[in-house]
PDB file of N, CA and C in Angstrom:
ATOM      1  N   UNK A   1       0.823  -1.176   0.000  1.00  0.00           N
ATOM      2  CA  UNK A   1       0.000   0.000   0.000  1.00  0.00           C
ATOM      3  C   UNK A   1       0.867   1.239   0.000  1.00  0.00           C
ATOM      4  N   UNK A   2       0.245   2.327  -0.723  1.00  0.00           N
ATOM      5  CA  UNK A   2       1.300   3.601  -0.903  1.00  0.00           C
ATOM      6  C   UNK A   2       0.718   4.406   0.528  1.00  0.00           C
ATOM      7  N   UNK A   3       1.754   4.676   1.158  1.00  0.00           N
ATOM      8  CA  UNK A   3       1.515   5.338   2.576  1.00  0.00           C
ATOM      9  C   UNK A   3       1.115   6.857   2.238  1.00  0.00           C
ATOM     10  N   UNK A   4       1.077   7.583   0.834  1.00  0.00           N
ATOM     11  CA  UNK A   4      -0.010   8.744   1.114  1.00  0.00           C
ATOM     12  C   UNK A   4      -1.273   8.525   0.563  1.00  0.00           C
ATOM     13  N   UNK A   5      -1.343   7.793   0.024  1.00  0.00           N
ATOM     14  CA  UNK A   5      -3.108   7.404  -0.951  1.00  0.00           C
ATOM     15  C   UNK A   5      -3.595   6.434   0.167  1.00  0.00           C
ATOM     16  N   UNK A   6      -3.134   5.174   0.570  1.00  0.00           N
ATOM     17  CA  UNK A   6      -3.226   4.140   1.468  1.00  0.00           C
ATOM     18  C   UNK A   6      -3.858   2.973   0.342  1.00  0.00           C
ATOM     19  N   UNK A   7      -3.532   3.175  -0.756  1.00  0.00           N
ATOM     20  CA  UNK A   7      -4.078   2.230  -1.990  1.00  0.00           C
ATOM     21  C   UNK A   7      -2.687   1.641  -2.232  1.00  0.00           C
ATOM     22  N   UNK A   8      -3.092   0.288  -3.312  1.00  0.00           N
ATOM     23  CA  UNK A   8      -2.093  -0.337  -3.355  1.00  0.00           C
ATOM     24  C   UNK A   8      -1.782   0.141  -4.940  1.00  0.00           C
ATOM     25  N   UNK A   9      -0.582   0.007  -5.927  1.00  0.00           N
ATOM     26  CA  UNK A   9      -0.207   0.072  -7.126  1.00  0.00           C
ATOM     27  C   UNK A   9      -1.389  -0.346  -8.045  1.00  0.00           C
ATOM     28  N   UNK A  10      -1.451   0.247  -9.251  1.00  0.00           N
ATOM     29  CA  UNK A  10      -2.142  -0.442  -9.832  1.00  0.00           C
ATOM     30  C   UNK A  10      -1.578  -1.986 -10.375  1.00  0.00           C
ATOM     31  N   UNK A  11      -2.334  -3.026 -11.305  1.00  0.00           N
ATOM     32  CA  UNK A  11      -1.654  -3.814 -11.325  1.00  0.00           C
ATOM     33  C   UNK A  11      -0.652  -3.806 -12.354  1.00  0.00           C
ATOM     34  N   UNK A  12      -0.734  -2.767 -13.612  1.00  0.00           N
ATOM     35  CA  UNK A  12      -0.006  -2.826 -14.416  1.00  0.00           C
ATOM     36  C   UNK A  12       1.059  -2.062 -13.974  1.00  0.00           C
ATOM     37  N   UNK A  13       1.178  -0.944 -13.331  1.00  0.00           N
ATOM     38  CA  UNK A  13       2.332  -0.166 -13.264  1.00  0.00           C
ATOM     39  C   UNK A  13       3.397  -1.541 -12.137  1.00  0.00           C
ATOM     40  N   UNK A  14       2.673  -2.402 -11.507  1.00  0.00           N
ATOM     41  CA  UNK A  14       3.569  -3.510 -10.785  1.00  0.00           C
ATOM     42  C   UNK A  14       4.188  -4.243 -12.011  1.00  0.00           C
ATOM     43  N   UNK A  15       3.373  -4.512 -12.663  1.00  0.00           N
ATOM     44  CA  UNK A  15       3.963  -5.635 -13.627  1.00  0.00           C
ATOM     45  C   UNK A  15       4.659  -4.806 -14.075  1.00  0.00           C
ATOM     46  N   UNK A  16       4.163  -3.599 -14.877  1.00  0.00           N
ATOM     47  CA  UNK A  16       5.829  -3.139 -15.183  1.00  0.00           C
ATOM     48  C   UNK A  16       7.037  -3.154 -14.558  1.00  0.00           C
ATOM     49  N   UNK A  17       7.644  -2.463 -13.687  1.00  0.00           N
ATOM     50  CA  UNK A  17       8.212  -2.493 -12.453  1.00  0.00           C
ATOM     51  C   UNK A  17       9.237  -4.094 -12.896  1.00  0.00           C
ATOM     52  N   UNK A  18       8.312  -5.032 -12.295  1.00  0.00           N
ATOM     53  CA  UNK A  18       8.604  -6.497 -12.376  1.00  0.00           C
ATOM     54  C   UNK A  18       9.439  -6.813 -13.676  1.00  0.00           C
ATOM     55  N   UNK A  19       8.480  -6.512 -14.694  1.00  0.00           N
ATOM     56  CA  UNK A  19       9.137  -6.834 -16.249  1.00  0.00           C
ATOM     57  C   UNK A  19      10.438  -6.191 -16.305  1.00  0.00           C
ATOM     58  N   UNK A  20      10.660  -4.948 -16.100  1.00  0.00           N
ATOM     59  CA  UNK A  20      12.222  -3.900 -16.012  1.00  0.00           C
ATOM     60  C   UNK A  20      12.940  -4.576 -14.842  1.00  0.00           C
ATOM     61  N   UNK A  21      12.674  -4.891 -14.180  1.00  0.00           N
ATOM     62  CA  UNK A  21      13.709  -5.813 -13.282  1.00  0.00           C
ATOM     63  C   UNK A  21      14.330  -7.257 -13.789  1.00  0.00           C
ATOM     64  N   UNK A  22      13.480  -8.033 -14.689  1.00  0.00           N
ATOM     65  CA  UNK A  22      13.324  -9.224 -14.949  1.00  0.00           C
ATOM     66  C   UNK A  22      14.744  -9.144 -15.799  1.00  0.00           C
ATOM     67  N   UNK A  23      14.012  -7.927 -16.898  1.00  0.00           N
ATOM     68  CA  UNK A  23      14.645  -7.918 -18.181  1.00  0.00           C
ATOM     69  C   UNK A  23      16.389  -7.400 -17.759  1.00  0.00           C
ATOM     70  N   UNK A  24      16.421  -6.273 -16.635  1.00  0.00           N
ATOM     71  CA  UNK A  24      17.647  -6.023 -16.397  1.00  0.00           C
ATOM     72  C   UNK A  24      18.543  -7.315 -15.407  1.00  0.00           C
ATOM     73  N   UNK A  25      18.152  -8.140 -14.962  1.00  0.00           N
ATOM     74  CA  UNK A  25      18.969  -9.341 -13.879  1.00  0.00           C
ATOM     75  C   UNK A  25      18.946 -10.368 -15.592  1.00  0.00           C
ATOM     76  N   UNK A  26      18.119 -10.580 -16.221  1.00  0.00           N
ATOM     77  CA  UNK A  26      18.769 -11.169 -17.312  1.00  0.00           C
ATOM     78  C   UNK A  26      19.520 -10.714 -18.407  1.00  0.00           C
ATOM     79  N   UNK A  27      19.620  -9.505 -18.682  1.00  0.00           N
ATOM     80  CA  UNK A  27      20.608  -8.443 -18.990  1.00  0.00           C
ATOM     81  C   UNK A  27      22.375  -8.824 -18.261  1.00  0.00           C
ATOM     82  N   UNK A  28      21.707  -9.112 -17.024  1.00  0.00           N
ATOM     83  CA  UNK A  28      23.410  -8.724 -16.249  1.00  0.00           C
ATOM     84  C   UNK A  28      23.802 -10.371 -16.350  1.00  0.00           C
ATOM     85  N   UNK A  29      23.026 -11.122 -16.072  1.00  0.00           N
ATOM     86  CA  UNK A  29      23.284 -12.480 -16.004  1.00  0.00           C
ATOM     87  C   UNK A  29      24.038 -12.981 -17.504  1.00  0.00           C
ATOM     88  N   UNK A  30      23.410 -12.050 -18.594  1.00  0.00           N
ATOM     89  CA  UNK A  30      24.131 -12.580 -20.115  1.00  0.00           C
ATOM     90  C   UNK A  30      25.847 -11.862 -19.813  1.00  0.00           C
ATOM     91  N   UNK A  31      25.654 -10.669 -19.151  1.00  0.00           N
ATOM     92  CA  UNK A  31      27.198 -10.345 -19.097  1.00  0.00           C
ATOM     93  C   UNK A  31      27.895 -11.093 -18.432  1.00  0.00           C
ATOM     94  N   UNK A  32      27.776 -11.682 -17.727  1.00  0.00           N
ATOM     95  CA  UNK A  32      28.457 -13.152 -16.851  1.00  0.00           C
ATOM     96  C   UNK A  32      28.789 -14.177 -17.568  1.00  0.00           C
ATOM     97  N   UNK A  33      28.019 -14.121 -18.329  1.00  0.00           N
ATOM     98  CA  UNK A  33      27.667 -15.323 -19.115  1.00  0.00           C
ATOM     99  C   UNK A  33      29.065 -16.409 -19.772  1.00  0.00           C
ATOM    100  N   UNK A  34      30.118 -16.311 -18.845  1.00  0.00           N
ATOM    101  CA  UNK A  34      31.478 -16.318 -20.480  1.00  0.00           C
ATOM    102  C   UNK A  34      31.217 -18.013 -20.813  1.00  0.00           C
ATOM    103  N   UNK A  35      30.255 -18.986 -20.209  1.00  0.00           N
ATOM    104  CA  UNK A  35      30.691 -20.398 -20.612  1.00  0.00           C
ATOM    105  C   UNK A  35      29.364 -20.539 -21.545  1.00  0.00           C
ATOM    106  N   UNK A  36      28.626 -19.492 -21.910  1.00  0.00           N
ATOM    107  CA  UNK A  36      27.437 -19.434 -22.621  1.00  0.00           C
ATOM    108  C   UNK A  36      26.504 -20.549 -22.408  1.00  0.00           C
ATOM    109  N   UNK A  37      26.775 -20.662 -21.123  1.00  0.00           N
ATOM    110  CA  UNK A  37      25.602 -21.330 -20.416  1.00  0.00           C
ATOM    111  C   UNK A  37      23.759 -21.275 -21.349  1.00  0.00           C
ATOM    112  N   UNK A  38      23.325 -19.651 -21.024  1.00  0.00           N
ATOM    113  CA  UNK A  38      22.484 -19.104 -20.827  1.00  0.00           C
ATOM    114  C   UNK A  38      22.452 -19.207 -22.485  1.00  0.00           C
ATOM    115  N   UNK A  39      20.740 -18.884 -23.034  1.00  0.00           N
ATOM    116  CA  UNK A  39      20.348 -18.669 -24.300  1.00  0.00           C
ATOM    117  C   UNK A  39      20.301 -17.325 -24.497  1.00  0.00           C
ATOM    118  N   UNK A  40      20.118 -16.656 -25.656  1.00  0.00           N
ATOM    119  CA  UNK A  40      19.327 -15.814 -25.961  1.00  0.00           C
ATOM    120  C   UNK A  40      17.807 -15.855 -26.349  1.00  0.00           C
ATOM    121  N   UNK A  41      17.159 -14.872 -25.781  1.00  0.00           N
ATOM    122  CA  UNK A  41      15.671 -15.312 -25.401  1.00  0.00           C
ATOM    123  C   UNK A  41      15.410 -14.316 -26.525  1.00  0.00           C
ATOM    124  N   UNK A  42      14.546 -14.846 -27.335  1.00  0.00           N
ATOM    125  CA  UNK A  42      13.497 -14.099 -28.582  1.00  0.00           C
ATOM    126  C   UNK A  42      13.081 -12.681 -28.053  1.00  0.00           C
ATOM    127  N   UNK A  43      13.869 -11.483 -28.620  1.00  0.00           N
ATOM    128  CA  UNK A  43      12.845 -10.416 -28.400  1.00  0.00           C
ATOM    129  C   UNK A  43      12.758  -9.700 -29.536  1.00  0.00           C
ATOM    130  N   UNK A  44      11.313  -8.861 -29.463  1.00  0.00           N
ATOM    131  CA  UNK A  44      11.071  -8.858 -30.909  1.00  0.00           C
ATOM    132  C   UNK A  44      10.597  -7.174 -30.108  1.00  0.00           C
ATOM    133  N   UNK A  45      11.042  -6.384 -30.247  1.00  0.00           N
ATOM    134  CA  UNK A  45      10.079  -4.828 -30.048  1.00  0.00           C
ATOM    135  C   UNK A  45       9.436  -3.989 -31.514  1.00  0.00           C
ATOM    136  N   UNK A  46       9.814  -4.922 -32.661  1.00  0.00           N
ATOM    137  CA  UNK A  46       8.992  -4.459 -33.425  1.00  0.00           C
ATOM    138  C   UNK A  46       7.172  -4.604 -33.677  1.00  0.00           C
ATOM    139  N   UNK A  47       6.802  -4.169 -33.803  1.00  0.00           N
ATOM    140  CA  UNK A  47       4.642  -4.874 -33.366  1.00  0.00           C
ATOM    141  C   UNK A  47       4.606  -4.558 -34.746  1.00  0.00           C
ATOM    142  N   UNK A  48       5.449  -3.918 -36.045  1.00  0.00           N
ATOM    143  CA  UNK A  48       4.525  -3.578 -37.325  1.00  0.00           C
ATOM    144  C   UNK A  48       5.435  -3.708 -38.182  1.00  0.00           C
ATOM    145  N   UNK A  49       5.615  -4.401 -39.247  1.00  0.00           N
ATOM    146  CA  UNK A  49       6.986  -4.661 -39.871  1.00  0.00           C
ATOM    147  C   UNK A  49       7.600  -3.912 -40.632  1.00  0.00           C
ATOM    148  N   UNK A  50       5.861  -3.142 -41.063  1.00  0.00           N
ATOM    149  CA  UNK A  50       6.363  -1.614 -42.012  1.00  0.00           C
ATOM    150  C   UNK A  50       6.517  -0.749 -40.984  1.00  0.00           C
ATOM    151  N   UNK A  51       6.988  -0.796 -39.771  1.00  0.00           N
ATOM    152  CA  UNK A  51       7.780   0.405 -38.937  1.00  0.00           C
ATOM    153  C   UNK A  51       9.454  -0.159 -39.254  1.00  0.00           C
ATOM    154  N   UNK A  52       9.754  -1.571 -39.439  1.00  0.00           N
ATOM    155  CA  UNK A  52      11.247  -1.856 -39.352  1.00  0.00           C
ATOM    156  C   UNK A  52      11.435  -1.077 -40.822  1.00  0.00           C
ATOM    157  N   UNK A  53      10.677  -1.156 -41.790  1.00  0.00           N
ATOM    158  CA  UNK A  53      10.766  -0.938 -43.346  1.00  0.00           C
ATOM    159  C   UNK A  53      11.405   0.533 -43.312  1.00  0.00           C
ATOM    160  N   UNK A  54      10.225   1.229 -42.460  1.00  0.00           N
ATOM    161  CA  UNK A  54      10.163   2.935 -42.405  1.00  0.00           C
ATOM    162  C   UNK A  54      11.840   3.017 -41.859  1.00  0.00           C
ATOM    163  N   UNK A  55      11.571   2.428 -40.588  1.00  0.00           N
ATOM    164  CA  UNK A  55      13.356   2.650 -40.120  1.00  0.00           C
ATOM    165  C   UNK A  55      14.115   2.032 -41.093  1.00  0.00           C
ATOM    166  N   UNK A  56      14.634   1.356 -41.887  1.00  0.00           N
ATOM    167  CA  UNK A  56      15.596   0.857 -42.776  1.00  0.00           C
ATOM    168  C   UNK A  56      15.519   2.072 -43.693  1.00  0.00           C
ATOM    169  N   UNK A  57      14.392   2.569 -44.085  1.00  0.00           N
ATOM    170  CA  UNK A  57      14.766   3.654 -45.254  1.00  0.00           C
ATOM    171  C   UNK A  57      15.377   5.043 -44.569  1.00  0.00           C
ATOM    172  N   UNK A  58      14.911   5.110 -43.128  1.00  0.00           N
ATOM    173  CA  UNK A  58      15.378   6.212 -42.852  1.00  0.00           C
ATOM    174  C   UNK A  58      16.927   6.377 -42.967  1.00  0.00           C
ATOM    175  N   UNK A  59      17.720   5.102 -42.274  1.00  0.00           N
ATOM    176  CA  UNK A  59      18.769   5.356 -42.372  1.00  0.00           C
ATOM    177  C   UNK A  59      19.666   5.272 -43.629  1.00  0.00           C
ATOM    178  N   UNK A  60      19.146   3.960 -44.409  1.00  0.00           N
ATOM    179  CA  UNK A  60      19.138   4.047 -46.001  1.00  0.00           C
ATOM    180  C   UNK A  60      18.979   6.240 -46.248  1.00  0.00           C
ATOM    181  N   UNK A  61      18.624   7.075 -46.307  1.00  0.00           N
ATOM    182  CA  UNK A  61      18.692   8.294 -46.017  1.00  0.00           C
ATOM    183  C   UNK A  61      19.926   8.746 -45.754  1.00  0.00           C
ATOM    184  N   UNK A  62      20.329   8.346 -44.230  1.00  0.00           N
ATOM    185  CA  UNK A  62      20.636   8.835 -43.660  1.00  0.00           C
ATOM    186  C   UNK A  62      22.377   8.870 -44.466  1.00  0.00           C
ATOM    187  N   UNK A  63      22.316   7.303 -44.537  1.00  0.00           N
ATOM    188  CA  UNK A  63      23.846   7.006 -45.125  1.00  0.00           C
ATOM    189  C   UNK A  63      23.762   7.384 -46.778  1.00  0.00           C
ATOM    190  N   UNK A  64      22.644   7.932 -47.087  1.00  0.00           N
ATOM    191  CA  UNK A  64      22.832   8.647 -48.338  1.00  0.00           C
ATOM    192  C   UNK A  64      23.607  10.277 -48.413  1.00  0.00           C
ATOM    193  N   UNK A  65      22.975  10.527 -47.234  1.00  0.00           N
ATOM    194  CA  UNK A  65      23.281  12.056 -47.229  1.00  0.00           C
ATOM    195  C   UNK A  65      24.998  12.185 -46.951  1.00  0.00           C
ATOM    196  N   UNK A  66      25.112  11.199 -46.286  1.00  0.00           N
ATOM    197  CA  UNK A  66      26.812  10.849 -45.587  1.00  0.00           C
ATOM    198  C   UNK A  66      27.477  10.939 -46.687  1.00  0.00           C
ATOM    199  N   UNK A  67      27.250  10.057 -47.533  1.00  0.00           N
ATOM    200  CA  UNK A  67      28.369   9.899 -48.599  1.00  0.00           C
ATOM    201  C   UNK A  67      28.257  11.187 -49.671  1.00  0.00           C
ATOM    202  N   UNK A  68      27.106  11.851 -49.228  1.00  0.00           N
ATOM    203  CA  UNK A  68      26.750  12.824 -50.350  1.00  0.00           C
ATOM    204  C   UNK A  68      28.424  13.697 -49.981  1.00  0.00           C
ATOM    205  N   UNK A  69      27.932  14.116 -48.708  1.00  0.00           N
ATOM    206  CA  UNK A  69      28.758  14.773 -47.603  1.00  0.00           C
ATOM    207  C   UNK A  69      30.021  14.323 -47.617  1.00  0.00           C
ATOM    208  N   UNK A  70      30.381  13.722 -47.747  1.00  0.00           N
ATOM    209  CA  UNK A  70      31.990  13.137 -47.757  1.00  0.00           C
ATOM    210  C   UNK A  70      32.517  13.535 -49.386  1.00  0.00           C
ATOM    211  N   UNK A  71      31.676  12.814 -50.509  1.00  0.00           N
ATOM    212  CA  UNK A  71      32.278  13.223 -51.750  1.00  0.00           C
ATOM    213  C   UNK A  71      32.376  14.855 -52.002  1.00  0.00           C
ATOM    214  N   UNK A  72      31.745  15.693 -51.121  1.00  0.00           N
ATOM    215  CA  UNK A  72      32.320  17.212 -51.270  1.00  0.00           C
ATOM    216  C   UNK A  72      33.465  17.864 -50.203  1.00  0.00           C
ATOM    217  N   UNK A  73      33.609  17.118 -49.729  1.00  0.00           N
ATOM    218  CA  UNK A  73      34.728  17.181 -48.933  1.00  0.00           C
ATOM    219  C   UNK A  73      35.851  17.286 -49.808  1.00  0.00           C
ATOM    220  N   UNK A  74      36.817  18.581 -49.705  1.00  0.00           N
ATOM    221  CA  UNK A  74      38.034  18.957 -50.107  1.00  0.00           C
ATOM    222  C   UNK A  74      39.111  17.581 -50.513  1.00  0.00           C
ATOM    223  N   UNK A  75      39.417  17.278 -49.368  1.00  0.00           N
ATOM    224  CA  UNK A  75      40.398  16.049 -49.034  1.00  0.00           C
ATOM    225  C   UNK A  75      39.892  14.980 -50.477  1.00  0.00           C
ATOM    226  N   UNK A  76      38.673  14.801 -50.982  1.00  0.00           N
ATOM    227  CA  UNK A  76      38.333  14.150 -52.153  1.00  0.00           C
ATOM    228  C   UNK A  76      38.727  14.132 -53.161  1.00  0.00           C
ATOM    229  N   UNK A  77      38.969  15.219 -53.531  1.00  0.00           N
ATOM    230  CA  UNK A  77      39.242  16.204 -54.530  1.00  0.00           C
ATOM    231  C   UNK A  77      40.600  17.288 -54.713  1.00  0.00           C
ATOM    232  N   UNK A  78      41.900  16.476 -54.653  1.00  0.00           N
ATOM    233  CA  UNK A  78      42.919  16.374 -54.666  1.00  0.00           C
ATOM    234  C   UNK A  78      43.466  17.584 -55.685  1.00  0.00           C
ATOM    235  N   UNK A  79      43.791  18.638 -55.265  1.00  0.00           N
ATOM    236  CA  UNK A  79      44.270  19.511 -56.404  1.00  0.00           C
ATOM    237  C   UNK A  79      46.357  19.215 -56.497  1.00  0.00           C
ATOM    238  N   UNK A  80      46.521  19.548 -58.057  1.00  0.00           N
ATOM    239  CA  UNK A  80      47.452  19.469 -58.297  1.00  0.00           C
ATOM    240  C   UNK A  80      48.559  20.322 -58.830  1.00  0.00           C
TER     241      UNK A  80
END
């Protein structure tokens, strides 16, 4: 019970709580890990596949603009 409301958590903000603990002691437990005991456990935080799509093009973008950016770079373009 929260000692100024005198109510208890709701139940999801517990389970959250729980889940961020879970996920960080199996987090630390993989850094231990050196005889690779332990698996890697399936996680997936994508829910929409055209959000991974959207992100791939963004950076597809991103590393466009880079190289744009680099081929005007002086140092490229070697005078003689």
């Amino acid at each position: 019970m929260s000692a100024e409301t005198g109510q208890r958590p709701s139940r999801g903000q517990d389970d959250g709580q729980r889940s961020r603990l879970g996920d960080f002691l199996v987090g630390a437990a993989l850094i231990f890990d050196f005889a690779g005991m332990l698996g890697w456990r399936s996680v997936s935080t994508v829910q929409n596949p055209t959000d991974a799509d959207a992100l791939a093009a963004d950076w597809d973008a991103v590393g466009g603009d880079l190289r744009w950016a680099m081929g005007r770079h002086p140092s490229n373009h070697p005078t003689q």
